[in-house]
C-alpha atoms as a PDB file:
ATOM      1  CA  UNK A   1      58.822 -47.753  -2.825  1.00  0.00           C
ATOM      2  CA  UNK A   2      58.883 -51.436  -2.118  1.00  0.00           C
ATOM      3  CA  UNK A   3      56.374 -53.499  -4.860  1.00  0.00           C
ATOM      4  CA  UNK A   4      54.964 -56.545  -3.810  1.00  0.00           C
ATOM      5  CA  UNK A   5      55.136 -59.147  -7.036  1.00  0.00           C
ATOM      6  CA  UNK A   6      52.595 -62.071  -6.928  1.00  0.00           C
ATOM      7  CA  UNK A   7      50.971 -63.756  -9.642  1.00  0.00           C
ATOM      8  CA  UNK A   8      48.299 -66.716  -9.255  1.00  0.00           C
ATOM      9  CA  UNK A   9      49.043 -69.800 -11.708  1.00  0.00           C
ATOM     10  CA  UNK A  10      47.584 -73.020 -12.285  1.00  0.00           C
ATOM     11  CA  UNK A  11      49.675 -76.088 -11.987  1.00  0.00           C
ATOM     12  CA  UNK A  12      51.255 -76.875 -14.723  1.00  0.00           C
ATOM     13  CA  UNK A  13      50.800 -73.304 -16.164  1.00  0.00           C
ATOM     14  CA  UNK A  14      49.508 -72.717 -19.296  1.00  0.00           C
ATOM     15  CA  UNK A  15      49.871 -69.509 -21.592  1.00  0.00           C
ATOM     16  CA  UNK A  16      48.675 -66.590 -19.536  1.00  0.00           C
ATOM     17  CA  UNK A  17      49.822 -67.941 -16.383  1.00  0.00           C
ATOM     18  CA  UNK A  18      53.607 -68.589 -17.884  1.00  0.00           C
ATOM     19  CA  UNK A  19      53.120 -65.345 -19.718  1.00  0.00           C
ATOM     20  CA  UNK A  20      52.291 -63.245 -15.977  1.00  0.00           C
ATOM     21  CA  UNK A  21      55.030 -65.046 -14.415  1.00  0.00           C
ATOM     22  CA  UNK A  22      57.464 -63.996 -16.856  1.00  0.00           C
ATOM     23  CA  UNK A  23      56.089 -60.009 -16.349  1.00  0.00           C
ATOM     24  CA  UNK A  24      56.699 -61.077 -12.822  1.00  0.00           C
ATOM     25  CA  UNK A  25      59.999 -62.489 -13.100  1.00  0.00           C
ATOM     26  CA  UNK A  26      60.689 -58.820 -15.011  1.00  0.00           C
ATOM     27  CA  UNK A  27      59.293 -56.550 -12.245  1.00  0.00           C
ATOM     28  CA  UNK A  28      61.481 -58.883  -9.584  1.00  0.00           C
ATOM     29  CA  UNK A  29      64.860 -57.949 -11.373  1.00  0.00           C
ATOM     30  CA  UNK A  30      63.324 -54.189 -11.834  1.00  0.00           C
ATOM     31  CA  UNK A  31      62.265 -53.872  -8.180  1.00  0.00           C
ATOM     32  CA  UNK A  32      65.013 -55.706  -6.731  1.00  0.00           C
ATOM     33  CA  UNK A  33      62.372 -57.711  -4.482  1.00  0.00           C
ATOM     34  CA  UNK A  34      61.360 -61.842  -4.894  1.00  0.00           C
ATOM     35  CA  UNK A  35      58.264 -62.749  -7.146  1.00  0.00           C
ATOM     36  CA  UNK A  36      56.175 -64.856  -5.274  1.00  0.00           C
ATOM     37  CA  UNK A  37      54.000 -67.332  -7.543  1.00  0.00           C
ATOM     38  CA  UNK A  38      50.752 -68.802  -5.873  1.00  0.00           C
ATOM     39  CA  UNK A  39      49.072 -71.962  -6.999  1.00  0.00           C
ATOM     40  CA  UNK A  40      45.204 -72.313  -7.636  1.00  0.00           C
ATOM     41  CA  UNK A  41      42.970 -74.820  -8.597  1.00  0.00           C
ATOM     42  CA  UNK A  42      40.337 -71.342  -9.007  1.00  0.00           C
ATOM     43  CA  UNK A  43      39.849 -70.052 -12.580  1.00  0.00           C
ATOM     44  CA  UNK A  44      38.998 -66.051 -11.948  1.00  0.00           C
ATOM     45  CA  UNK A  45      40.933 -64.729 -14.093  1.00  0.00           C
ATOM     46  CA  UNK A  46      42.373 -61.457 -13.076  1.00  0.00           C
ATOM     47  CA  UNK A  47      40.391 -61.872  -9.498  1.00  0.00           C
ATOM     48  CA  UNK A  48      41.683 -63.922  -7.101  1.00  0.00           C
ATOM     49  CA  UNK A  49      41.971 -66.766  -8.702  1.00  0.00           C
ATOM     50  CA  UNK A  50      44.059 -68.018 -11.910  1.00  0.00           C
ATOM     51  CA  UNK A  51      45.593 -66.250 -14.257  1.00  0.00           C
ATOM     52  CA  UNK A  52      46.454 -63.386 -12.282  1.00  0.00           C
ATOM     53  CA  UNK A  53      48.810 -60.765 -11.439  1.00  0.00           C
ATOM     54  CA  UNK A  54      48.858 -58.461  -8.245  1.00  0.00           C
ATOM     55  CA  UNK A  55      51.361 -55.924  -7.989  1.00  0.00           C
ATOM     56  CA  UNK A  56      50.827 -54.438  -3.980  1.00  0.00           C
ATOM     57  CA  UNK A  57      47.648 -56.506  -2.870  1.00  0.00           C
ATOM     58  CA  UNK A  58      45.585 -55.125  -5.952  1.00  0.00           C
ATOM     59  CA  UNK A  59      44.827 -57.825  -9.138  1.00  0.00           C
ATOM     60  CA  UNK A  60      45.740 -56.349 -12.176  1.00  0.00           C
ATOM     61  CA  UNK A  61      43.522 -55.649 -14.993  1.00  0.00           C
ATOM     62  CA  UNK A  62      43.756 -55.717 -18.884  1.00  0.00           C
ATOM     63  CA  UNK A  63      42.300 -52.774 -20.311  1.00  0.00           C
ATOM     64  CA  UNK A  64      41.097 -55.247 -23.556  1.00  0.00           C
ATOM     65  CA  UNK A  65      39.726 -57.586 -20.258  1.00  0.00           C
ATOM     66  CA  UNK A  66      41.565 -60.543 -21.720  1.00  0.00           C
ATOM     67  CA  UNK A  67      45.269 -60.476 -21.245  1.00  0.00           C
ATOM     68  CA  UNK A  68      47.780 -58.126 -19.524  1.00  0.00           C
ATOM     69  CA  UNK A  69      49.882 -56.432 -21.925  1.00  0.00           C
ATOM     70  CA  UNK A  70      52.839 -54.365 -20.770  1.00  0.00           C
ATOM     71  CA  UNK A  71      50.747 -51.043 -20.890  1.00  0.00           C
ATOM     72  CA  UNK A  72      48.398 -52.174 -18.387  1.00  0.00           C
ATOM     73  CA  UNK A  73      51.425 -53.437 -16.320  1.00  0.00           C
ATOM     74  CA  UNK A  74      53.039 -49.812 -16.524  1.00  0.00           C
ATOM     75  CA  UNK A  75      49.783 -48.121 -16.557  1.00  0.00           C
ATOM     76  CA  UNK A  76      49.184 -49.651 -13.004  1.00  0.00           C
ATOM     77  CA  UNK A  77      51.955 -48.404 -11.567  1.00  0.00           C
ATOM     78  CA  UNK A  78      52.117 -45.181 -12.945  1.00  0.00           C
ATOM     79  CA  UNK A  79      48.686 -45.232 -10.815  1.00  0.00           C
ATOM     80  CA  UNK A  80      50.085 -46.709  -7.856  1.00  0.00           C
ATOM     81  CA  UNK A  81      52.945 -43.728  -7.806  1.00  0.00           C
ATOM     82  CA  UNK A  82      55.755 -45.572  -9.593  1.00  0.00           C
ATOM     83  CA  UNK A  83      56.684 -44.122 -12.469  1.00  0.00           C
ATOM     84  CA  UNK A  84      59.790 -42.258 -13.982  1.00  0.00           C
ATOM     85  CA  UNK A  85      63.731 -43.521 -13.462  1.00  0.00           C
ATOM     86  CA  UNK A  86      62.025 -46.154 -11.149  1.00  0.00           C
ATOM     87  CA  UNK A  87      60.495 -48.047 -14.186  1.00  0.00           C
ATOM     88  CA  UNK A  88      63.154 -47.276 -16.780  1.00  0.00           C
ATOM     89  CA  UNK A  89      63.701 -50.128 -19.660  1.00  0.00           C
ATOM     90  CA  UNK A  90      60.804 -51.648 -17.601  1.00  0.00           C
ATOM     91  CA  UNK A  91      59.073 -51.574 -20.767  1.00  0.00           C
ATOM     92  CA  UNK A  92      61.280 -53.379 -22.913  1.00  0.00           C
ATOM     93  CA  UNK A  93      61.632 -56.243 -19.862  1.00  0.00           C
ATOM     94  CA  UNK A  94      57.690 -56.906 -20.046  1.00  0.00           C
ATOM     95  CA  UNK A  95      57.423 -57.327 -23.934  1.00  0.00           C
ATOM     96  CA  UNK A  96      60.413 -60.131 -23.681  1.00  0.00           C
ATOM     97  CA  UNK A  97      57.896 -62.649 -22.350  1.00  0.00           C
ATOM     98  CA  UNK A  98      55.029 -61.414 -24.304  1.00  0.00           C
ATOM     99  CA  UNK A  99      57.431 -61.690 -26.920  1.00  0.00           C
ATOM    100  CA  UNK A 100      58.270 -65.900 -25.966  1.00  0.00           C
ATOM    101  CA  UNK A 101      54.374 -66.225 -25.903  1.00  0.00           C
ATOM    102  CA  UNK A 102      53.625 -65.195 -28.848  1.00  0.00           C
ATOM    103  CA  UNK A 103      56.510 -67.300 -30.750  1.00  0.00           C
ATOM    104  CA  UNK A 104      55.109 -70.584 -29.144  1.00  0.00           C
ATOM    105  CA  UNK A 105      51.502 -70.018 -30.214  1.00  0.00           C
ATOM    106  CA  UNK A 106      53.138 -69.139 -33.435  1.00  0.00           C
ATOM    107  CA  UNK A 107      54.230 -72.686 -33.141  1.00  0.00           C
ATOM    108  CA  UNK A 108      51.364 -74.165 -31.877  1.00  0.00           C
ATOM    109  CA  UNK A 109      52.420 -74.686 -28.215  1.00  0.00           C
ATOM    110  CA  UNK A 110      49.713 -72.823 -26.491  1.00  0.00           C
END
């Protein structure tokens, strides 16, 4: 199944927007397909405008309603079908940027 990776930023990005393009950056290399990163000037976060991230047409959503952990990334497609060898180490790839976000808020940078 071919996955369709977008994510809507704000320009510069900040924290979540960085953080969703890394998780799509991740699901790129997974799915062998191009991220595609759309700007906004529209906060709606997790709607159509910024931060967002749409896997297939469909704007994911954090089950805690503020930020999109890994879980919710995997949970989505588990929904959408995708689950199994196709999303092996997948896992691991998502927490690496969640992982760089956390160390620069640790350090004050947002």
């Amino acid at each position: 199944m071919t996955v369709k990776v977008q994510v809507i930023s704000q320009q510069p990005p900040g924290g979540r927007c960085n953080l969703y393009a890394g998780y799509a950056e991740a699901l790129a290399r997974q799915f062998g397909v191009e991220a595609e990163i759309v700007y906004s000037e529209t906060r709606n976060a997790h709607g159509e405008g910024f931060p967002s991230l749409w896997l297939n047409g469909v704007a994911l959503q954090p089950e805690d309603g503020l930020i999109l952990m890994p879980a919710d990334i995997t949970a989505a497609l588990d929904g959408m079908g995708i689950s199994g060898a196709q999303v092996q180490g997948l896992a691991e790839a998502l927490d690496a940027p969640l992982e760089r976000m956390m160390e620069q808020a640790g350090k004050g940078g947002g």
